[in-house]
Protein backbone atom coordinates (compact mmCIF):
# COMPACT_ATOMS: atom_id res chain seq x y z
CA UNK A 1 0.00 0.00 0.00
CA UNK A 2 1.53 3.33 -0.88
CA UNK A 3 0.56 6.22 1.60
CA UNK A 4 0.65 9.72 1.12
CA UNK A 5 2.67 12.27 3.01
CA UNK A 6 2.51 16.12 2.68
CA UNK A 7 6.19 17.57 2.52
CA UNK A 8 5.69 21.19 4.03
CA UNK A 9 8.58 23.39 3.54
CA UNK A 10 9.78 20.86 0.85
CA UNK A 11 13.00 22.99 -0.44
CA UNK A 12 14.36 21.01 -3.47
CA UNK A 13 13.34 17.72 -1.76
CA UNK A 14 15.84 15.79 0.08
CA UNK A 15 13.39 14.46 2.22
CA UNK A 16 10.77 13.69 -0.01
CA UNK A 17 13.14 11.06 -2.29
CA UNK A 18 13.57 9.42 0.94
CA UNK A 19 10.10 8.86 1.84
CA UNK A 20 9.61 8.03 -1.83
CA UNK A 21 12.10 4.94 -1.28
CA UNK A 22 10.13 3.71 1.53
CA UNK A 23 6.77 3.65 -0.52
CA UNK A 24 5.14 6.88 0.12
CA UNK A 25 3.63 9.10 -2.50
CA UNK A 26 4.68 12.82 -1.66
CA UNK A 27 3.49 16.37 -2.09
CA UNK A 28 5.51 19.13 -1.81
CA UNK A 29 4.87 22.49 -0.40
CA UNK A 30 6.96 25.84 -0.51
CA UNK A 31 6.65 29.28 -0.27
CA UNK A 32 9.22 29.66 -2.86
CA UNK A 33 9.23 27.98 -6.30
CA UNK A 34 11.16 25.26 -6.12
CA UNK A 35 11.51 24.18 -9.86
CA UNK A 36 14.06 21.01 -8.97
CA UNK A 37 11.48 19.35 -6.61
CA UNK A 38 11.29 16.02 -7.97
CA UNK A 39 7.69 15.04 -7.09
CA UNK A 40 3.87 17.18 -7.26
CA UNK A 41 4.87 20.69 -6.05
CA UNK A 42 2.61 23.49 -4.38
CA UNK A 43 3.53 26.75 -4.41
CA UNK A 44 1.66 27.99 -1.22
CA UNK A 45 2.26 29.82 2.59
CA UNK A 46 2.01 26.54 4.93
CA UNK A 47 -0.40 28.91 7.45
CA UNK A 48 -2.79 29.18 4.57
CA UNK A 49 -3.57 25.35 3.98
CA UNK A 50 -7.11 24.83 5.52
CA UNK A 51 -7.08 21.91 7.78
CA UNK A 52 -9.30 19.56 5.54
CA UNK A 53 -5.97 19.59 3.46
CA UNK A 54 -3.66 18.95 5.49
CA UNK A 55 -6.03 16.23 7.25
CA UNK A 56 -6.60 14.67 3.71
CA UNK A 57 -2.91 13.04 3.62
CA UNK A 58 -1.84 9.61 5.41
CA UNK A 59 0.77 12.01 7.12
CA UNK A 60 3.05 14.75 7.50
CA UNK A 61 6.58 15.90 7.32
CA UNK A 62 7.57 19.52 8.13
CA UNK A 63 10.69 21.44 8.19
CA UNK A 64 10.12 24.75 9.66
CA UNK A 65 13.05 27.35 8.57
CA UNK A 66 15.74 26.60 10.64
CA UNK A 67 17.71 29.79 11.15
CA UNK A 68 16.48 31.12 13.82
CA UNK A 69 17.30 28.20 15.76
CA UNK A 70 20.97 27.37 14.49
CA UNK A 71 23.96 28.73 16.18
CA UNK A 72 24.92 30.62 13.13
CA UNK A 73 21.94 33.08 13.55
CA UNK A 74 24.49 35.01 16.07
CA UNK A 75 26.90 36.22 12.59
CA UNK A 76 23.73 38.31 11.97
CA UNK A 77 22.40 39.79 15.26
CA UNK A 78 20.26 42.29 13.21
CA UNK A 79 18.45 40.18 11.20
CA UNK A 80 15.04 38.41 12.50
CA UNK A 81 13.69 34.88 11.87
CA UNK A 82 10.59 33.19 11.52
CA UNK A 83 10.10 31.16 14.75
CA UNK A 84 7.59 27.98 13.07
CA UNK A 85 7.96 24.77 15.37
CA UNK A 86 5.45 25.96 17.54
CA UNK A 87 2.66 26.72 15.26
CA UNK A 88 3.18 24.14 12.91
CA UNK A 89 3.25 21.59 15.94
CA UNK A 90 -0.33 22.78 16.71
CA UNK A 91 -1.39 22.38 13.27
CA UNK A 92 0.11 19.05 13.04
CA UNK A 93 -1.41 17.70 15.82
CA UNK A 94 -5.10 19.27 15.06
CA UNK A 95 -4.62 17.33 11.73
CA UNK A 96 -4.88 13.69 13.66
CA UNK A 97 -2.14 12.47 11.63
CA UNK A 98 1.17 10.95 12.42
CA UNK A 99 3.34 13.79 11.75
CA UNK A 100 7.53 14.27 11.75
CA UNK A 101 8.82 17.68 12.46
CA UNK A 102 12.32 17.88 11.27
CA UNK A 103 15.14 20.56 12.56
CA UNK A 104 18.75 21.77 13.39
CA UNK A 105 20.35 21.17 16.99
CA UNK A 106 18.96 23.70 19.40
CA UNK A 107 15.68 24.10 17.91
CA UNK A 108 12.89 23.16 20.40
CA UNK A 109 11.42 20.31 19.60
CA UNK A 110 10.08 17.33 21.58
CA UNK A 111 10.93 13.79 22.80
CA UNK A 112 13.42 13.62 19.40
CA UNK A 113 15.65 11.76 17.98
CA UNK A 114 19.13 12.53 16.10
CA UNK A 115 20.55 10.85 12.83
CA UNK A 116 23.98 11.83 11.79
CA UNK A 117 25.48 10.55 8.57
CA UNK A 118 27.71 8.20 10.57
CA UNK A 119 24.62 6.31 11.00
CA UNK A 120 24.09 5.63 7.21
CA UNK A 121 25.94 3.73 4.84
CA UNK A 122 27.28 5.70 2.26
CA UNK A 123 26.74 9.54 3.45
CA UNK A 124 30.08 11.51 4.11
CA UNK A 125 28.84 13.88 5.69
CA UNK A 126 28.07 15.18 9.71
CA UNK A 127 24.86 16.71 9.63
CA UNK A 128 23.10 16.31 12.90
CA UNK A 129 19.41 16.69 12.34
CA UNK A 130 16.31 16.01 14.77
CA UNK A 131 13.22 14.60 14.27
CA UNK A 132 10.00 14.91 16.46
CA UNK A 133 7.29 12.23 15.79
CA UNK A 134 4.41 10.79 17.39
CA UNK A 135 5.29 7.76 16.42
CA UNK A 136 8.61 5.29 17.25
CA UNK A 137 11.55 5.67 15.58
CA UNK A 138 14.80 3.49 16.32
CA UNK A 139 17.52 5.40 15.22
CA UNK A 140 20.78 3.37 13.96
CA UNK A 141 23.80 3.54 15.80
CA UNK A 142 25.56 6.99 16.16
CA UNK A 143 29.38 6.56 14.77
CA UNK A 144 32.20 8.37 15.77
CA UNK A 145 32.74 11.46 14.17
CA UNK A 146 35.79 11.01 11.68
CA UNK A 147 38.36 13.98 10.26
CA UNK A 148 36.41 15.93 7.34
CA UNK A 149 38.30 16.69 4.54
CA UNK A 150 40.01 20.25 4.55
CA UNK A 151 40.88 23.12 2.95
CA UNK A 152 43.03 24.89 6.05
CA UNK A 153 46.48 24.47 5.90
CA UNK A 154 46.35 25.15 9.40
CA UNK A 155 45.04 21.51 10.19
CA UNK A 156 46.97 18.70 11.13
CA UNK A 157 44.76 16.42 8.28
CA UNK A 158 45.67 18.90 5.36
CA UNK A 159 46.42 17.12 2.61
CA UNK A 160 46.10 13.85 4.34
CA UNK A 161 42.07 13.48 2.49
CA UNK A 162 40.37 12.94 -0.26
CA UNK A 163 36.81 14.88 -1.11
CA UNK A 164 35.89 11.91 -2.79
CA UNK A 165 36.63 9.05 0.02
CA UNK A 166 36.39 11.33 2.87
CA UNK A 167 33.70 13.14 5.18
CA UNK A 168 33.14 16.95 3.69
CA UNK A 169 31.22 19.78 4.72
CA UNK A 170 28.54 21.12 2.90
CA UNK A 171 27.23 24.41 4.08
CA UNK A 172 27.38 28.29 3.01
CA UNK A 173 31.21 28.11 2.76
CA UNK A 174 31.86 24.35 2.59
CA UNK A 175 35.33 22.58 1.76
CA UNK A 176 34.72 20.28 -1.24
CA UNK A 177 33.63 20.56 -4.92
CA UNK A 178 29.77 20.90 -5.63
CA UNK A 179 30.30 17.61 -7.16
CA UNK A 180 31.45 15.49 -4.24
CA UNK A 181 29.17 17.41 -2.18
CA UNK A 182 26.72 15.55 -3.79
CA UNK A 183 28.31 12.35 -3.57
CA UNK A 184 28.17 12.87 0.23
CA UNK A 185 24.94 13.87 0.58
CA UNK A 186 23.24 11.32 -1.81
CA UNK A 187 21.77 14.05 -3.88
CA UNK A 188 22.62 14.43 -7.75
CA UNK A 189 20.01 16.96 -8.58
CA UNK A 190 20.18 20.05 -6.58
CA UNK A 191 22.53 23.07 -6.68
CA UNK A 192 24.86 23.83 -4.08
CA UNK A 193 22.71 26.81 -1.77
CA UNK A 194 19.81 23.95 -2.25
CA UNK A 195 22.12 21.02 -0.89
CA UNK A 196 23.08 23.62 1.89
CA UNK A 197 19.92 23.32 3.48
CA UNK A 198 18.82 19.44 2.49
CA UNK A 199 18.22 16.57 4.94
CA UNK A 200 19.82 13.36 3.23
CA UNK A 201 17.34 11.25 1.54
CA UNK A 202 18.87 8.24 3.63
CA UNK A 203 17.25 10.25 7.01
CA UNK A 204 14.35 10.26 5.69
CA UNK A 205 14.06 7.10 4.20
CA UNK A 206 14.57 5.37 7.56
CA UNK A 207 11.94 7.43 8.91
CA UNK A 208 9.56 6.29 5.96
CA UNK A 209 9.90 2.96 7.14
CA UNK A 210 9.49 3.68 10.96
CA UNK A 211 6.16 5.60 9.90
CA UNK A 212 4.82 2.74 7.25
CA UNK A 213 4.86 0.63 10.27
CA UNK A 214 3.17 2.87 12.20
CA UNK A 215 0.46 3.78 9.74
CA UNK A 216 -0.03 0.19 9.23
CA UNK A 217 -0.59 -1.02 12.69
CA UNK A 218 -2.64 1.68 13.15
CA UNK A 219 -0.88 2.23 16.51
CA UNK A 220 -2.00 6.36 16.94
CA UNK A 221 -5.16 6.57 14.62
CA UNK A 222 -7.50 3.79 14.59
């Protein structure tokens, strides 16, 4: 049985190809345009989907901007953020449906759990993410953090990695190629400020899973 899931805040869709490869059908909704999305796209303001839509899906994903929550929101003091987790949790939970609210470390969201790409076979990169569900999730065991490849000659490591074997970073400034930051991601499709703010499919794909179970045992709704 395939299930639908409503991807709010879908970006260019990291998460959605993950619940795709564990059986769900997705919609995606954005403010912005997002013309790489890979599945149905809505251009919409998540705060103006009546209820009766979001209600009309198996379940929901949402990742609320994450700014305002991240540590970096301190290089811009003067600059203000939309603050989401708590009115989309309301919304979420008014829907009756089993819901995941995905965010950065620091944001404040409830009785969650953390994947890292240690946990994931082939991901090469460390990009602690949380997840808030009202359903059970198991995550995998956490790894230990290895060296990430570098660009500062500063570092012990430099020169001692490859961007292509090793862990990277991918964010605003990032230390690898756009190419191999796709490699360690698990994304071929999106362009580097879109892979800056993705979830890896793999995250999201062992959530699918966790949440097919769920939705099939009928363990919240029935």
């Amino acid at each position: 049985m395939s299930y639908r899931l409503l991807d709010l805040f879908c970006g260019a869709g990291g998460a959605a190809v993950g619940y795709h490869r564990a059986g769900f059908t997705v919609t995606g909704v954005d403010i912005k345009h997002q013309p790489r999305y890979p599945y149905k796209f809505i251009q919409s303001d998540w705060a103006k989907l009546p209820p009766e839509f979001l209600a009309s899906f198996d379940a929901i994903h949402a990742s609320p901007p994450c700014q305002g929550y991240s540590d970096l929101k301190a290089l811009n003091k003067t600059r203000t953020y939309p603050m989401l987790i708590e009115p989309v949790r309301m919304a979420l939970r008014a829907s009756g449906r089993p819901y995941v609210i995905e965010n950065v470390c620091g944001s404040p969201l409830i009785d969650y759990v953390v994947l890292c790409g240690t946990m994931f076979e082939g991901l090469r990169v460390l990009r602690h993410r949380l997840f808030e569900t009202n359903f059970l999730i198991t995550p995998p065991p956490h790894g230990k953090h290895p060296l990430v490849h570098t660009h500062d000659k500063r570092k012990r490591h430099y020169g001692k990695t490859d961007e292509w074997a090793d862990f990277v970073s991918v964010n605003g400034g990032g230390n690898c190629s756009v190419a191999a930051a796709r490699d360690a991601m698990g994304i071929d499709w999106m362009t580097k400020a879109e892979l800056n703010e993705a979830i890896p499919p793999a995250y999201t794909d062992h959530v699918g899973h966790a949440l097919a179970i769920a939705l099939a045992d009928c363990v919240l709704w029935c």
